[in-house]
C-alpha atoms as a PDB file:
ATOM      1  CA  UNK A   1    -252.562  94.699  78.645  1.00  0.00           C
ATOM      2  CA  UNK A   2    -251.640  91.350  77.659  1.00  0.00           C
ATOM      3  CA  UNK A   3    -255.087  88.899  76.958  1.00  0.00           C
ATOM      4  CA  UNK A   4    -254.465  85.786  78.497  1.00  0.00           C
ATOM      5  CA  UNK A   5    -257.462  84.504  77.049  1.00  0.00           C
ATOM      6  CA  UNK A   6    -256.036  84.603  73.204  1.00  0.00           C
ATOM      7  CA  UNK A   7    -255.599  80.944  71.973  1.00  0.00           C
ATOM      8  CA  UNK A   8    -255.572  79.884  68.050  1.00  0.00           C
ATOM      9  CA  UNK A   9    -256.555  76.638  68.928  1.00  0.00           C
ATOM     10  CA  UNK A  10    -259.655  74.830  67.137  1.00  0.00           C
ATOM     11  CA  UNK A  11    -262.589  74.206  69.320  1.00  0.00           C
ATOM     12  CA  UNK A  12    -262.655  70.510  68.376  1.00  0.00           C
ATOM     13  CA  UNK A  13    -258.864  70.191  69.767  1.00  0.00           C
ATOM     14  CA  UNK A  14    -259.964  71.597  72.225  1.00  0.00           C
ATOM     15  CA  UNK A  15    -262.805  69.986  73.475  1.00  0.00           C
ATOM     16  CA  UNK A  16    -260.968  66.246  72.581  1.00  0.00           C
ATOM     17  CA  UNK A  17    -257.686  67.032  74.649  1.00  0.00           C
ATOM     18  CA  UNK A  18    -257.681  65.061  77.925  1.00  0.00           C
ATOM     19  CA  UNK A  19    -257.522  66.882  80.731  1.00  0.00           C
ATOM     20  CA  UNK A  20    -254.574  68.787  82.321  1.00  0.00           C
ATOM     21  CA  UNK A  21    -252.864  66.506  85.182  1.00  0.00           C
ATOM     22  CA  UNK A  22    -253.191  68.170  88.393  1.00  0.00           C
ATOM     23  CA  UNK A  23    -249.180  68.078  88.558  1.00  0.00           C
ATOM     24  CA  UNK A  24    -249.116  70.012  84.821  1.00  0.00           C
ATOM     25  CA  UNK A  25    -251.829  72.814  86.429  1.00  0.00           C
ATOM     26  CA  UNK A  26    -249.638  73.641  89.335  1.00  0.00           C
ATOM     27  CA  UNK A  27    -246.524  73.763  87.682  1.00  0.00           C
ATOM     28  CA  UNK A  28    -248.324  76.315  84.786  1.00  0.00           C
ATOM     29  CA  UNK A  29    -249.576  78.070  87.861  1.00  0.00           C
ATOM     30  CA  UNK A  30    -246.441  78.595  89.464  1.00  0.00           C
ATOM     31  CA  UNK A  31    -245.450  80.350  86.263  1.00  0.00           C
ATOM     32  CA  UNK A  32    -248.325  82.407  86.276  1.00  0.00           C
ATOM     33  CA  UNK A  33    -247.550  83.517  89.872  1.00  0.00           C
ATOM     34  CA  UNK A  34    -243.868  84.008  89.126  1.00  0.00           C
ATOM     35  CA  UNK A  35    -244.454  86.020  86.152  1.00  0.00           C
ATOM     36  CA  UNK A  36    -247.352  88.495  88.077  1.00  0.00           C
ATOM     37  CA  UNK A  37    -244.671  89.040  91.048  1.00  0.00           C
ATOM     38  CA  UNK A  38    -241.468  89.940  88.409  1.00  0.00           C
ATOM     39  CA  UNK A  39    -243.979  92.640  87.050  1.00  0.00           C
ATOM     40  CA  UNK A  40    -245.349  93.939  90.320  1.00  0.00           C
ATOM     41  CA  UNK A  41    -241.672  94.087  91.640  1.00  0.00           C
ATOM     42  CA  UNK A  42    -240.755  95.715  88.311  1.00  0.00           C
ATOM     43  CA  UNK A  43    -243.390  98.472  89.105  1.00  0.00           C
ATOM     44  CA  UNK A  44    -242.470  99.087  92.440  1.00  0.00           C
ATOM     45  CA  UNK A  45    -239.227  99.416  91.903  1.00  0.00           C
ATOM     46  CA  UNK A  46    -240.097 101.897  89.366  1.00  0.00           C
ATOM     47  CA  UNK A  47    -241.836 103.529  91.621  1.00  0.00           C
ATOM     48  CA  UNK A  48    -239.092 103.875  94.338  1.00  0.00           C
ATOM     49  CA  UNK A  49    -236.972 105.493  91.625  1.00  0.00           C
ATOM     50  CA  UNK A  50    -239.642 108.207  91.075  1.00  0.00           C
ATOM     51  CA  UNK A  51    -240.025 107.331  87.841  1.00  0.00           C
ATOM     52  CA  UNK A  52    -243.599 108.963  88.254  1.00  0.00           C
ATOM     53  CA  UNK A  53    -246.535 108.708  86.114  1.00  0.00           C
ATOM     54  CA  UNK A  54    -246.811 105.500  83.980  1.00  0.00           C
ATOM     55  CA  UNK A  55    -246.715 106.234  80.514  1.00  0.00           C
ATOM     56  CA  UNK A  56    -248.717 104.046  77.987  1.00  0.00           C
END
């Protein structure tokens, strides 16, 4: 499973970046979302095929 919480950023950058416009956090949302529903359709379609057992 993908982290989500992996970032190579410096704290300092960090912690001196002004905030995230509340226009910027719902459009990264709506990403989020649409990425999580693309895999959950991918695995149920998988698993109308009968694909069976998910293999890792």
């Amino acid at each position: 499973m993908k982290s989500n919480y992996s970032n190579a950023a410096q704290l300092k950058d960090l912690m001196t970046a002004p905030p995230m416009s509340a226009a910027q956090h719902a459009q990264v949302m709506r990403k989020r979302i649409e990425q999580r529903r693309m895999v959950e359709e991918a695995r149920e379609l998988k698993k109308a095929l009968g694909w069976g057992i998910d293999r890792r």
